[in-house]
N, C-alpha and C. Protein backbone atom coordinates (compact mmCIF):
# COMPACT_ATOMS: atom_id res chain seq x y z
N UNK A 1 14.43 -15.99 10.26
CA UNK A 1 15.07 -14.82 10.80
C UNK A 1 15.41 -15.08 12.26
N UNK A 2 16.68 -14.80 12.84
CA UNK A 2 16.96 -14.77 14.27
C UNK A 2 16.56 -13.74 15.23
N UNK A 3 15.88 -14.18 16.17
CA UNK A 3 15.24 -13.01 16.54
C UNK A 3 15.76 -12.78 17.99
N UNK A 4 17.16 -13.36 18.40
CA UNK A 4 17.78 -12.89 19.11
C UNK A 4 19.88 -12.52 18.92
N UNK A 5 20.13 -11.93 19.85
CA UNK A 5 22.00 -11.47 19.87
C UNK A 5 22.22 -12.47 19.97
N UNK A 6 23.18 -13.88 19.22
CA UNK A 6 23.36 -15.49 19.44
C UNK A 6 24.57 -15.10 19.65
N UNK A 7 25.43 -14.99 18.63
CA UNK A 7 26.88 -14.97 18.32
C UNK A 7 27.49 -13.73 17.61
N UNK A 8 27.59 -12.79 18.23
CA UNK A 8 27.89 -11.81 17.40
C UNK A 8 29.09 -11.73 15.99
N UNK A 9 30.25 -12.70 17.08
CA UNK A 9 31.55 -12.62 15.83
C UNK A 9 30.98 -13.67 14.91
N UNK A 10 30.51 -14.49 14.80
CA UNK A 10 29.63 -15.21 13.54
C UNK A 10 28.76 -14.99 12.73
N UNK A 11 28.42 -13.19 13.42
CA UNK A 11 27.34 -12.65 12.53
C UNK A 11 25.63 -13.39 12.75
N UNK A 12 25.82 -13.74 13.77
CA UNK A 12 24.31 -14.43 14.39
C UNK A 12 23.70 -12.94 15.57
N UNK A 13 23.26 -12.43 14.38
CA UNK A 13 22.44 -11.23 15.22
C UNK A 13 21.07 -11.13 15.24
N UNK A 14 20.00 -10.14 15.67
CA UNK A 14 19.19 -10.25 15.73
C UNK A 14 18.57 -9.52 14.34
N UNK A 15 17.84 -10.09 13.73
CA UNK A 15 17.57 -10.31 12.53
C UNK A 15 18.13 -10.84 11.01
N UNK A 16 19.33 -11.29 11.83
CA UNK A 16 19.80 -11.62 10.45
C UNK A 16 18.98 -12.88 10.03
N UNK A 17 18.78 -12.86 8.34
CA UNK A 17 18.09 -13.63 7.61
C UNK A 17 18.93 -15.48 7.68
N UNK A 18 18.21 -16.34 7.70
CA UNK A 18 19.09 -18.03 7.37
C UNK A 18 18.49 -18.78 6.32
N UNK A 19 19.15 -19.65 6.06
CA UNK A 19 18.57 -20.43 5.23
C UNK A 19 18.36 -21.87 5.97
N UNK A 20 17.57 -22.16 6.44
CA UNK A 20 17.34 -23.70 7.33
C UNK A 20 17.86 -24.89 6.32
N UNK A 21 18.74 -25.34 6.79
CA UNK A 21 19.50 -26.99 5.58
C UNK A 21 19.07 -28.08 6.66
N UNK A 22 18.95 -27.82 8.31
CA UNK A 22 18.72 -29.29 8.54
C UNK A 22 17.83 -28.81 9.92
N UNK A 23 16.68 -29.81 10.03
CA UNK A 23 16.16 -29.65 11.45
C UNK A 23 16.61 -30.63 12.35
N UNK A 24 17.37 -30.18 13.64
CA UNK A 24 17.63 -31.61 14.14
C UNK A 24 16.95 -31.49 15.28
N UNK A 25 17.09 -32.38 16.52
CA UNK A 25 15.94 -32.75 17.61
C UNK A 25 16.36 -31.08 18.80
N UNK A 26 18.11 -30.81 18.64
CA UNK A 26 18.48 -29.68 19.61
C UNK A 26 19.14 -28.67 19.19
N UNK A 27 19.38 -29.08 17.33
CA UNK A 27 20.04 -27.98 17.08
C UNK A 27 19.30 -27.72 15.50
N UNK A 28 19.90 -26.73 14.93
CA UNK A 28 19.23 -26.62 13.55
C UNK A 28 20.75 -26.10 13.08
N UNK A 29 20.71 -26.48 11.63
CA UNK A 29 22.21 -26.18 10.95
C UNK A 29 21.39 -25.50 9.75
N UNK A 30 22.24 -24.37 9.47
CA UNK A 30 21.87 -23.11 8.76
C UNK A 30 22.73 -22.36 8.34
N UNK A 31 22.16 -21.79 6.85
CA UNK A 31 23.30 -20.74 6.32
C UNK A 31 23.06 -19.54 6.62
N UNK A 32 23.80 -18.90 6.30
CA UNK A 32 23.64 -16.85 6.46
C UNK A 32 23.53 -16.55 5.42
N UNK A 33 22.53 -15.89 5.49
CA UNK A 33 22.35 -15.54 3.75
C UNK A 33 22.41 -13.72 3.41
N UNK A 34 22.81 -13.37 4.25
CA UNK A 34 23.43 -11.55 4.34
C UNK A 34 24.56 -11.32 5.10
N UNK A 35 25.29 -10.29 4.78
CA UNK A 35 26.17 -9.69 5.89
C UNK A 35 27.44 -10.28 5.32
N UNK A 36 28.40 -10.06 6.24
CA UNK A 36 30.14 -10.07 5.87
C UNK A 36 29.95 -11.91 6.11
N UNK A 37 29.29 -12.31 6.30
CA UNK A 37 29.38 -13.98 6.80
C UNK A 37 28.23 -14.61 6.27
N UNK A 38 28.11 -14.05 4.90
CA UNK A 38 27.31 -14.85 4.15
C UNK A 38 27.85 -16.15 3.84
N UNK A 39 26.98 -17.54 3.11
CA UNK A 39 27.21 -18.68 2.91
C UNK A 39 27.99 -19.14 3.93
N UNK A 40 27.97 -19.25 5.19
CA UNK A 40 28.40 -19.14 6.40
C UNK A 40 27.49 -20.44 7.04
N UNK A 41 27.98 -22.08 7.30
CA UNK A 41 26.99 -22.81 7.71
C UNK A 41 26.96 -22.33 9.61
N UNK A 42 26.19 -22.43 10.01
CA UNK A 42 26.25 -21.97 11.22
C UNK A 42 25.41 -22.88 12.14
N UNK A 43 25.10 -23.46 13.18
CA UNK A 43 24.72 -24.46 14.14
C UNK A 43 24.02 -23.15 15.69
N UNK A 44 22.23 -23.66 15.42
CA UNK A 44 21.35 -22.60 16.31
C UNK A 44 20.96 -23.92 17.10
N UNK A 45 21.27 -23.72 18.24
CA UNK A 45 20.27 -24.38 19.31
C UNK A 45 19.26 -23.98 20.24
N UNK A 46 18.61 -24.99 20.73
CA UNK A 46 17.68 -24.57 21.53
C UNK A 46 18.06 -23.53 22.73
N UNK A 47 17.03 -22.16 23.01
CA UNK A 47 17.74 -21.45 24.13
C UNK A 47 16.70 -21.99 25.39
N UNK A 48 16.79 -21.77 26.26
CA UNK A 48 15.84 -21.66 27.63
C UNK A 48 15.18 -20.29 27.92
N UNK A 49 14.23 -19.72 27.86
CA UNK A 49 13.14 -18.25 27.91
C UNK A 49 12.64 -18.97 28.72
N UNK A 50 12.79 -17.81 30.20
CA UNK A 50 12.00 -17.90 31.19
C UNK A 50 11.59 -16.53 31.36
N UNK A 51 10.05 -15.78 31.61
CA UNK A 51 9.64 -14.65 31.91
C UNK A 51 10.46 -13.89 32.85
N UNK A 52 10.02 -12.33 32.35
CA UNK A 52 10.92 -11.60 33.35
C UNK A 52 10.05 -11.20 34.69
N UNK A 53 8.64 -10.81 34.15
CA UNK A 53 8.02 -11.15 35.33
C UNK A 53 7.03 -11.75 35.24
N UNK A 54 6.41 -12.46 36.79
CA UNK A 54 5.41 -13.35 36.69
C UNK A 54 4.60 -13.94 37.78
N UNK A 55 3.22 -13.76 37.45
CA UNK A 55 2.36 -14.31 38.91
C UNK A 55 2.53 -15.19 39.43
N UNK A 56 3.38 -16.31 38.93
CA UNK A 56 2.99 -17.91 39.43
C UNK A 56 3.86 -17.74 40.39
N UNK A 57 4.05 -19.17 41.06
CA UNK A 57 4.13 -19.35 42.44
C UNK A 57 5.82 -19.84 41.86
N UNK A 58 5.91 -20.70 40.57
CA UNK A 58 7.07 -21.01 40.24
C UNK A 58 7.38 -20.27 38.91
N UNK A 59 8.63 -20.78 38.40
CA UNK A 59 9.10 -20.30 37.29
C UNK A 59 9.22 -21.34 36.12
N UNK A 60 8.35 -20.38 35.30
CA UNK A 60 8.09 -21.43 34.14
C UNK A 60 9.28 -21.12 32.91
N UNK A 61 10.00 -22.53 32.48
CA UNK A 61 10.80 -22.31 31.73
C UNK A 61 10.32 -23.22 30.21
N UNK A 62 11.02 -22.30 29.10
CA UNK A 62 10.45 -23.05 28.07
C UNK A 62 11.84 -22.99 26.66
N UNK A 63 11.88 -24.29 26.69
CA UNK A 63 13.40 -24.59 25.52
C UNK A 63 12.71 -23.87 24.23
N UNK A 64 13.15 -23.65 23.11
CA UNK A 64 12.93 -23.21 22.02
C UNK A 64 13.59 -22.79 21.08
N UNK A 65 14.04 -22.80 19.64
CA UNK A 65 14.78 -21.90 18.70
C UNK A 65 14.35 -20.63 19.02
N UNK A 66 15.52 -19.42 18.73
CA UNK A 66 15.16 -18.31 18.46
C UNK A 66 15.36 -17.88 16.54
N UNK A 67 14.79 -18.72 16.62
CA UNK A 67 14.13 -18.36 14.82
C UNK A 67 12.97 -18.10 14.42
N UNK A 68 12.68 -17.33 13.61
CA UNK A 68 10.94 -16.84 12.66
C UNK A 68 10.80 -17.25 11.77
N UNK A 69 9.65 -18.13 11.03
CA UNK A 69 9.72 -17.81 9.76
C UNK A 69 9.86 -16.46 9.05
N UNK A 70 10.22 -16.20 8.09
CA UNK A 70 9.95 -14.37 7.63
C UNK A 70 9.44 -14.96 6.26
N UNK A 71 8.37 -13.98 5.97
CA UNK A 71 8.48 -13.75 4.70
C UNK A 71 7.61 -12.44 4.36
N UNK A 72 8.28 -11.74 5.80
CA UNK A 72 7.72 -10.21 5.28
C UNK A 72 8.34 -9.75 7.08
N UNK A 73 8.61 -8.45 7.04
CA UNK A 73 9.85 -8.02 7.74
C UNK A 73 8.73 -6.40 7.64
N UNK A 74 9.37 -5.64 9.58
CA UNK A 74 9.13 -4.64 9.22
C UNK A 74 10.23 -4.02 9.01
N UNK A 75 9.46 -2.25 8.85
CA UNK A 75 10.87 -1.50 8.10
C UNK A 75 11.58 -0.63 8.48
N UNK A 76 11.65 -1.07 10.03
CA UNK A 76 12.54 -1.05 10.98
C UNK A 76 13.38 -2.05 11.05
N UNK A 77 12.62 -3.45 11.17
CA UNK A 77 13.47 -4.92 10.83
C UNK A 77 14.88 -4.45 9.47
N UNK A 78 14.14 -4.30 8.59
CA UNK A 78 15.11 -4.36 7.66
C UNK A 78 15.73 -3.20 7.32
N UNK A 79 15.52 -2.37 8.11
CA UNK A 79 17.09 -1.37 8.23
C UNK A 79 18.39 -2.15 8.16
N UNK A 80 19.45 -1.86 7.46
CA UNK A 80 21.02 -2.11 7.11
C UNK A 80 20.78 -2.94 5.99
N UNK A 81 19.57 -3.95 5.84
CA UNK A 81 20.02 -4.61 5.20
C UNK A 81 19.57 -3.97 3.21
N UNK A 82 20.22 -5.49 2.31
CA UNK A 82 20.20 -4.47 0.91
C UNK A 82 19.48 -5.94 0.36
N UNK A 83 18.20 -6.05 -0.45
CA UNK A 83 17.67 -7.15 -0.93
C UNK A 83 17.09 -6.57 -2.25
N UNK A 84 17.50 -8.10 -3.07
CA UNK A 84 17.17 -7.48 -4.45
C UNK A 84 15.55 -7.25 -4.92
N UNK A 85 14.69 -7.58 -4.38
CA UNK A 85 13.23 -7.33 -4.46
C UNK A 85 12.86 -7.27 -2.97
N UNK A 86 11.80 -5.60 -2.74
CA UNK A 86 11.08 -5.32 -1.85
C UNK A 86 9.48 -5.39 -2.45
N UNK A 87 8.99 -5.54 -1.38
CA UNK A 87 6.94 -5.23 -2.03
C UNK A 87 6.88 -4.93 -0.53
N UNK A 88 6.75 -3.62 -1.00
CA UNK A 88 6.00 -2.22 -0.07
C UNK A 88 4.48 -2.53 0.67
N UNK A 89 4.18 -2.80 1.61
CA UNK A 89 2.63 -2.41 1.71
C UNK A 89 2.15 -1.43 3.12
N UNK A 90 1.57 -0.57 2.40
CA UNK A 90 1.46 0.69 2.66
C UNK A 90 -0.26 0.86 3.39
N UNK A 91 -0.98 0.19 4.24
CA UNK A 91 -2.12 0.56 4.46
C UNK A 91 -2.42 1.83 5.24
N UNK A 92 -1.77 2.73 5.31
CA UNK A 92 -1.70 4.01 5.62
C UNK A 92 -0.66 4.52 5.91
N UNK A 93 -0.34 5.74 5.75
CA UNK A 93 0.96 6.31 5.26
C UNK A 93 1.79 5.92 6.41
N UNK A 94 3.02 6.52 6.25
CA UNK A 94 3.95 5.62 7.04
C UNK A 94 4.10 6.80 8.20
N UNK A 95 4.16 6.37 9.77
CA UNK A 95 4.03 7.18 10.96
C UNK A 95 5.29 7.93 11.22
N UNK A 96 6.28 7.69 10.65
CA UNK A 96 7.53 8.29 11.43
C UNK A 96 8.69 8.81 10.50
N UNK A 97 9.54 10.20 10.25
CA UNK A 97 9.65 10.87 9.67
C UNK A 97 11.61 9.97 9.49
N UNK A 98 11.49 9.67 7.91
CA UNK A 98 12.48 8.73 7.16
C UNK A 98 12.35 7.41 7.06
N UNK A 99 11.26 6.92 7.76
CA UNK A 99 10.61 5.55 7.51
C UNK A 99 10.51 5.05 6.03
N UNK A 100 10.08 6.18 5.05
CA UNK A 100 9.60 6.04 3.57
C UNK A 100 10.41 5.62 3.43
N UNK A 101 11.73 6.83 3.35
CA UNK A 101 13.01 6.42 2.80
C UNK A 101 13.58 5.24 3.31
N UNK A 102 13.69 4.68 4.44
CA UNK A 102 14.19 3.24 4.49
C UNK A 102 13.21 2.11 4.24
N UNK A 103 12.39 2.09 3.70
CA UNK A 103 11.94 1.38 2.85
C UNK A 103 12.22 1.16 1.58
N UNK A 104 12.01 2.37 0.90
CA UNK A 104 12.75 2.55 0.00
C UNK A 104 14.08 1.80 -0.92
N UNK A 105 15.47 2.53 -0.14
CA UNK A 105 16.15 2.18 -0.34
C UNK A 105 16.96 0.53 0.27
N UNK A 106 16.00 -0.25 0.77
CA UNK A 106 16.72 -1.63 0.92
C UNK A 106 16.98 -1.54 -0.62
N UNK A 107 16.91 -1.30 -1.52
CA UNK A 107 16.86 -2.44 -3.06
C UNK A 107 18.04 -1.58 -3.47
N UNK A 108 18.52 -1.92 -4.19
CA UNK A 108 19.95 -1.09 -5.45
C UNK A 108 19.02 -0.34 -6.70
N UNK A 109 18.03 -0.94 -7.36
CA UNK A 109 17.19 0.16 -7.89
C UNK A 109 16.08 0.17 -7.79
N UNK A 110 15.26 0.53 -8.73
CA UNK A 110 13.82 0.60 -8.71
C UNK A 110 12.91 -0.24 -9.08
N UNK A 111 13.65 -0.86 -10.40
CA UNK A 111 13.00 -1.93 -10.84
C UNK A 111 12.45 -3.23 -9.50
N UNK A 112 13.34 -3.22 -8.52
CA UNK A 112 12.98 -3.91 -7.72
C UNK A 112 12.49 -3.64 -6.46
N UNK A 113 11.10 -3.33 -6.53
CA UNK A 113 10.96 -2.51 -5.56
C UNK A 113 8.63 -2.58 -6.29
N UNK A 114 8.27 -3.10 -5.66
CA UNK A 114 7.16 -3.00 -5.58
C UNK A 114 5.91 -2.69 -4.53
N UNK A 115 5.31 -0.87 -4.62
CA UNK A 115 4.61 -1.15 -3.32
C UNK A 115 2.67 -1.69 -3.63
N UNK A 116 1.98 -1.45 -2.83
CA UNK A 116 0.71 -1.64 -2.37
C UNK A 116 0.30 -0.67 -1.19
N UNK A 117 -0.21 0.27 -1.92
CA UNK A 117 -1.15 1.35 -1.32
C UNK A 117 -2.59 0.52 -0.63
N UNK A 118 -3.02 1.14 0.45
CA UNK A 118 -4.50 1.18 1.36
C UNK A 118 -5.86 1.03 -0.22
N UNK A 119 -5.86 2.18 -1.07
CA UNK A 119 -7.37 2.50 -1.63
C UNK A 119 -6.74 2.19 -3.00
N UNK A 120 -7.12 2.66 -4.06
CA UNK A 120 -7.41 3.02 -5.30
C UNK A 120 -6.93 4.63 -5.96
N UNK A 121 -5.62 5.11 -4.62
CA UNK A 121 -5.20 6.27 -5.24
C UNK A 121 -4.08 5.79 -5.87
N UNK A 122 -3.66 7.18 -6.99
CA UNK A 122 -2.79 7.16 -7.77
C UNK A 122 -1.63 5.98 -7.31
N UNK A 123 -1.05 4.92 -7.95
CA UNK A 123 -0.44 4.25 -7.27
C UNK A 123 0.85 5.17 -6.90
N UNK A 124 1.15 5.58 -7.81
CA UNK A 124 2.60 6.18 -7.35
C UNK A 124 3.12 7.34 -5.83
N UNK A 125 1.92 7.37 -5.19
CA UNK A 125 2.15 8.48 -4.15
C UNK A 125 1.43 7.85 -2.74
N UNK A 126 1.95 8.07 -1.74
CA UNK A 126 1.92 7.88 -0.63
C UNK A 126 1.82 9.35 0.45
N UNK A 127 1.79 9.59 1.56
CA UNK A 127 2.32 10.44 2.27
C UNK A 127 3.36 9.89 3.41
N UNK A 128 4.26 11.30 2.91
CA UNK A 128 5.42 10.92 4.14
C UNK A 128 5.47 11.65 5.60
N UNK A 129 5.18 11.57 6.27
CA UNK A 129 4.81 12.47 7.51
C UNK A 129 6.03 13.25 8.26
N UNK A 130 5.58 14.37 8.28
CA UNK A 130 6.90 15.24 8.13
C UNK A 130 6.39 15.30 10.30
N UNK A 131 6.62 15.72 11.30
CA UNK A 131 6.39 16.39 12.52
C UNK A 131 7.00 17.76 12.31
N UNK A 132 6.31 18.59 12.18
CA UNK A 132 7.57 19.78 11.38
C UNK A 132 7.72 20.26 13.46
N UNK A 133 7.13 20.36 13.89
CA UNK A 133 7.05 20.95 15.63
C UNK A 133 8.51 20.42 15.82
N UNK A 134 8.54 18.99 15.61
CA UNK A 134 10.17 18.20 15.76
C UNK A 134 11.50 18.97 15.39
N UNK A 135 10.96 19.24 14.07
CA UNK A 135 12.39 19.78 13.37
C UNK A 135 12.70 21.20 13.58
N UNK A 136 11.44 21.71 14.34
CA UNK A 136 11.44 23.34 14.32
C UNK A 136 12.34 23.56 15.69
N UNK A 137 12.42 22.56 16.80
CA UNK A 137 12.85 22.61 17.83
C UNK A 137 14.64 22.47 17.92
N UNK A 138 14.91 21.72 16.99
CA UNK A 138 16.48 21.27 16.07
C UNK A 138 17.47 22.85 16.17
């Protein structure tokens, strides 16, 4: 996953998903595997991250990909996007009011779509946390 704004008109945004095809010593060559620029080979190089602030006396700089492994995303991360299998895990209900629902609906149906509750309750139910004070103010 890219975990920074690279290239926007190439569709190199921040989170979009890749598929790694080559590691090289300064660059990495990669597909897109979502979005209008899918199957899209695309070329990530090393960026330079230097702190924004900092005690030292100098400035420490450090080369690096801005890539993640992923193989689990939060569900904020994966807002926009649409994947054919989700697995939910739920260790206590979810904090913020439509969170469920975008979890939820990344998938096209149901069949694909598996969660994992905290205990041993009913699997099928969760709580969705409403702030009603929020909506009363609306």
């Amino acid at each position: 996953m890219l975990l920074r704004n690279h290239d926007p008109k190439s569709g190199l945004l921040n989170g979009t998903r890749l598929k790694v095809l080559t590691l090289g010593q300064r660059v990495i060559e990669a597909m897109i595997l979502t979005g209008r620029n899918k199957n899209t080979r695309v070329f990530i190089p090393r960026i330079t991250l230097t702190p924004s602030e900092s005690a030292l006396r100098f400035t420490l700089k450090r080369r690096q990909y801005p890539l993640k492994p992923c193989y689990a995303m939060t569900i904020n991360k994966s807002q926009g996007q649409t994947l054919q299998h989700v697995g939910i895990f739920l260790p206590v209900p979810v904090f913020t009011h439509g969170q469920l629902y975008v979890a939820l609906s990344r998938t096209r149906n149901f069949d694909g779509i598996t969660m994992s509750l905290k205990d041993n309750r009913e699997p099928h139910f969760t709580d969705n946390i409403v702030y009603r004070f929020v909506l009363d103010r609306a």
